[in-house]
N, C-alpha and C. Protein backbone atom coordinates (compact mmCIF):
# COMPACT_ATOMS: atom_id res chain seq x y z
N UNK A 1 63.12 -137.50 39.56
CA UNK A 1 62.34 -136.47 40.22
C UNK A 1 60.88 -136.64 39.84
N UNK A 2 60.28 -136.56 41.17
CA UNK A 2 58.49 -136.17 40.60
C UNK A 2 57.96 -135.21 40.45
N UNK A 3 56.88 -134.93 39.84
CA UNK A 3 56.12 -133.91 40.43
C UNK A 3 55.03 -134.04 40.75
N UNK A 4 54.37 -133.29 41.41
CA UNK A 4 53.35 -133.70 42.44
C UNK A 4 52.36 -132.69 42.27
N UNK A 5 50.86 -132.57 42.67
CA UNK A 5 50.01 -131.24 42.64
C UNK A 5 48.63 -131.86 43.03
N UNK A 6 48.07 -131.23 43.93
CA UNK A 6 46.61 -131.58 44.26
C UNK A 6 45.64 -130.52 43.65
N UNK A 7 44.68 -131.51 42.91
CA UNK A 7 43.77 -130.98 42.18
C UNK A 7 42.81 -131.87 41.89
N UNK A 8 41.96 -131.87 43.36
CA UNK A 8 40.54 -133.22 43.50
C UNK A 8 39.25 -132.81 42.34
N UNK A 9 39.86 -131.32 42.17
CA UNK A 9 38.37 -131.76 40.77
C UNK A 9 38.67 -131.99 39.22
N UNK A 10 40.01 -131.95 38.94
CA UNK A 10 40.63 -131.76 37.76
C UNK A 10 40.33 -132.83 36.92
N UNK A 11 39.78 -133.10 35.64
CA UNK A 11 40.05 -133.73 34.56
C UNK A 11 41.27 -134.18 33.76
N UNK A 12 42.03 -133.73 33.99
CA UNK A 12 43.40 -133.57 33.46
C UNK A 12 44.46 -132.40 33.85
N UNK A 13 45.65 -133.36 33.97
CA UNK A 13 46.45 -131.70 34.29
C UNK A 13 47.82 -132.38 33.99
N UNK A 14 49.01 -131.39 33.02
CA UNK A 14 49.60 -131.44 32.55
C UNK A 14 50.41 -130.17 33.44
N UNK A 15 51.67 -130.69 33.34
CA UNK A 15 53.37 -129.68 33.63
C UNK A 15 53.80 -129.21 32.13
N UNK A 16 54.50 -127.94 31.79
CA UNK A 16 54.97 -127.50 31.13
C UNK A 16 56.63 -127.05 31.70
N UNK A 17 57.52 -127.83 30.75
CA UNK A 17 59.01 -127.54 31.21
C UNK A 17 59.44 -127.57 30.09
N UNK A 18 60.04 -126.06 30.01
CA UNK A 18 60.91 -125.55 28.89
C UNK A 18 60.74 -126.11 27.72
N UNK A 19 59.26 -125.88 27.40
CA UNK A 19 58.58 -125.90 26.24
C UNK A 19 57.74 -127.20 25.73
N UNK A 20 57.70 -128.35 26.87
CA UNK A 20 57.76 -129.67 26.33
C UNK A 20 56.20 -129.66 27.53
N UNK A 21 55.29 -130.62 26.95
CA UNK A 21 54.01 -130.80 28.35
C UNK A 21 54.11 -132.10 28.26
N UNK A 22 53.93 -132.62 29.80
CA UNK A 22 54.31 -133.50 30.55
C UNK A 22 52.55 -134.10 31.18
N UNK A 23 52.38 -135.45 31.10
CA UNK A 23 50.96 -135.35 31.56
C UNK A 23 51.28 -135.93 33.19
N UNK A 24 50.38 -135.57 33.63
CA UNK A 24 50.46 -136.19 34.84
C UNK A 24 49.28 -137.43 35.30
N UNK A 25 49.63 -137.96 35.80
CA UNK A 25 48.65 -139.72 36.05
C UNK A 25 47.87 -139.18 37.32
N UNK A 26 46.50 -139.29 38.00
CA UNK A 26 46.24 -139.79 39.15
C UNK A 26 47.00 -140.42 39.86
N UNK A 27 46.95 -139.87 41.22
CA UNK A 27 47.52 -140.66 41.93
C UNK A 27 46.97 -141.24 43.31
N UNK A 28 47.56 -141.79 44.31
CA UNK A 28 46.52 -142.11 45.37
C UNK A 28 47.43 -141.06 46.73
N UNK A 29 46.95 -140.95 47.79
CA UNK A 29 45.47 -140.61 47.71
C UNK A 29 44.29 -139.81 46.66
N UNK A 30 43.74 -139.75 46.88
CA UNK A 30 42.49 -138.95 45.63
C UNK A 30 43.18 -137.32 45.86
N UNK A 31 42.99 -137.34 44.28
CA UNK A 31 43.39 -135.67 44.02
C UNK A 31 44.55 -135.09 44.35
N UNK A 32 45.63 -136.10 44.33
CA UNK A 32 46.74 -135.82 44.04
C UNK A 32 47.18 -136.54 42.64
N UNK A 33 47.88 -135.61 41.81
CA UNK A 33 48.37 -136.01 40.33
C UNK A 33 50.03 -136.12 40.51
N UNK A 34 50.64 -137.05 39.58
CA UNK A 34 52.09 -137.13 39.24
C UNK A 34 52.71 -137.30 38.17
N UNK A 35 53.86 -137.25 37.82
CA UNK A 35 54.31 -137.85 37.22
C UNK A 35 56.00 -137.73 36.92
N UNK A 36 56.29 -138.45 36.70
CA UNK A 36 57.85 -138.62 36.92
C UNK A 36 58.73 -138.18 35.92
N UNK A 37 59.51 -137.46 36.26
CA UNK A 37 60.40 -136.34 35.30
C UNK A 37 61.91 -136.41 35.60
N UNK A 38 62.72 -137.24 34.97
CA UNK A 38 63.80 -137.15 34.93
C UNK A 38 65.09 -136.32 34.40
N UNK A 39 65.13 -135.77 34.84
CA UNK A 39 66.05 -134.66 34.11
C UNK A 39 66.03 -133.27 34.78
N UNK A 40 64.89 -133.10 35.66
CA UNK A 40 64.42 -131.61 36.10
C UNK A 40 64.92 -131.69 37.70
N UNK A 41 65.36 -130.16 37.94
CA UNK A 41 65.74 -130.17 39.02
C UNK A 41 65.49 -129.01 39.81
N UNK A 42 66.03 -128.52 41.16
CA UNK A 42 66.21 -127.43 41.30
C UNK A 42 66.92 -126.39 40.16
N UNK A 43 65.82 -125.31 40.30
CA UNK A 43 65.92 -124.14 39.66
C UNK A 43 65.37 -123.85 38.16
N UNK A 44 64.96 -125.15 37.86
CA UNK A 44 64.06 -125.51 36.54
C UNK A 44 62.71 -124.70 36.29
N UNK A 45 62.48 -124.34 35.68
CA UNK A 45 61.32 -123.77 35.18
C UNK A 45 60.19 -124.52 35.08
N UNK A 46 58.95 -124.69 35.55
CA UNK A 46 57.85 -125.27 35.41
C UNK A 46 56.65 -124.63 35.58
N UNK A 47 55.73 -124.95 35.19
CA UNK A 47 54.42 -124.67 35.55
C UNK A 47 53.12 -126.17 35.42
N UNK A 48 52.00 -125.85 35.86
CA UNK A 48 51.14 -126.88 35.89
C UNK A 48 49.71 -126.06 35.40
N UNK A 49 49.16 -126.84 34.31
CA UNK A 49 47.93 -126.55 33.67
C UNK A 49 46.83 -127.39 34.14
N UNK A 50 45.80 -126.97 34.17
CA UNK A 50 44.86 -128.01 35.21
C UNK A 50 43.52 -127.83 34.36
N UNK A 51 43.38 -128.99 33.57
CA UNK A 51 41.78 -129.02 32.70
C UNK A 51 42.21 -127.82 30.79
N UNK A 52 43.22 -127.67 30.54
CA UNK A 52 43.99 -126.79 29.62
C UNK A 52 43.45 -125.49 29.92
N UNK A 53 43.46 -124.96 31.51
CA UNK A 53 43.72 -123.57 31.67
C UNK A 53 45.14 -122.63 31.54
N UNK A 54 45.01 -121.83 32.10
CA UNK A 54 46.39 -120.87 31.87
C UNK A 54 47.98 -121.59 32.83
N UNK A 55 48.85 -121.95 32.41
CA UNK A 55 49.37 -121.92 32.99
C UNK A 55 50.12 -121.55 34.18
N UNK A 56 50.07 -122.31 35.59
CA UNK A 56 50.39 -121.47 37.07
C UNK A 56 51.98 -122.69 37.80
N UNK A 57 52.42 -121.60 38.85
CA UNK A 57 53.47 -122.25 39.10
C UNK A 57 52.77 -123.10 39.92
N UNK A 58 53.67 -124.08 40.88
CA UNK A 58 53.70 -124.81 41.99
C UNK A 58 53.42 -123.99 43.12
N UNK A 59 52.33 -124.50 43.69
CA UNK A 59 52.02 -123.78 44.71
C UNK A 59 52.77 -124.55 45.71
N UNK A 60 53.25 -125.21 45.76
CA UNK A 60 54.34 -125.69 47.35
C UNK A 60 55.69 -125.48 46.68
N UNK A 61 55.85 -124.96 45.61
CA UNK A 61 57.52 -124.37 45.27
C UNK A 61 57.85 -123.52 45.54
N UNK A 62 59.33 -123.39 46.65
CA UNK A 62 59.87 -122.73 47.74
C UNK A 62 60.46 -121.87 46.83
N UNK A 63 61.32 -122.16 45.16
CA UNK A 63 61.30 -121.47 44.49
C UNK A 63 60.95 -121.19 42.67
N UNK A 64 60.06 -120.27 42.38
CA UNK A 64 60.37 -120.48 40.75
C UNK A 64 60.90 -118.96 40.06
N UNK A 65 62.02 -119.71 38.97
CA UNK A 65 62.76 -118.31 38.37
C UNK A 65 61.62 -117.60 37.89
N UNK A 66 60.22 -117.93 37.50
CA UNK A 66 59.60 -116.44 36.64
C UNK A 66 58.05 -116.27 37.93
């Protein structure tokens, strides 16, 4: 599984899943970030930090438990 998030001005941006942060790589096109997560699935808990702000969900996730 990936995850995915557009954020064209970001310096860095990291996923947080069930306690563990996950970095995410550039990706192409520009200002989209990824990175590949094996183990996570539907109904998993995540969020995405962008530049070490507050943690926010997925904004294209159809669902998150909190």
């Amino acid at each position: 599984t990936s995850l995915r998030v557009w954020a064209p001005t970001a310096g860095r941006v990291t996923a947080e899943l069930g306690g563990d942060e996950v970095e995410l790589a550039p990706a192409q096109p520009a200002g989209w970030w990824e990175a590949f997560t094996p183990g996570i699935g539907h109904g998993d808990d995540y969020a995405f930090r962008i530049d070490g702000g507050e943690a926010r969900p997925d904004p294209r996730s159809q669902w998150q438990p909190h």
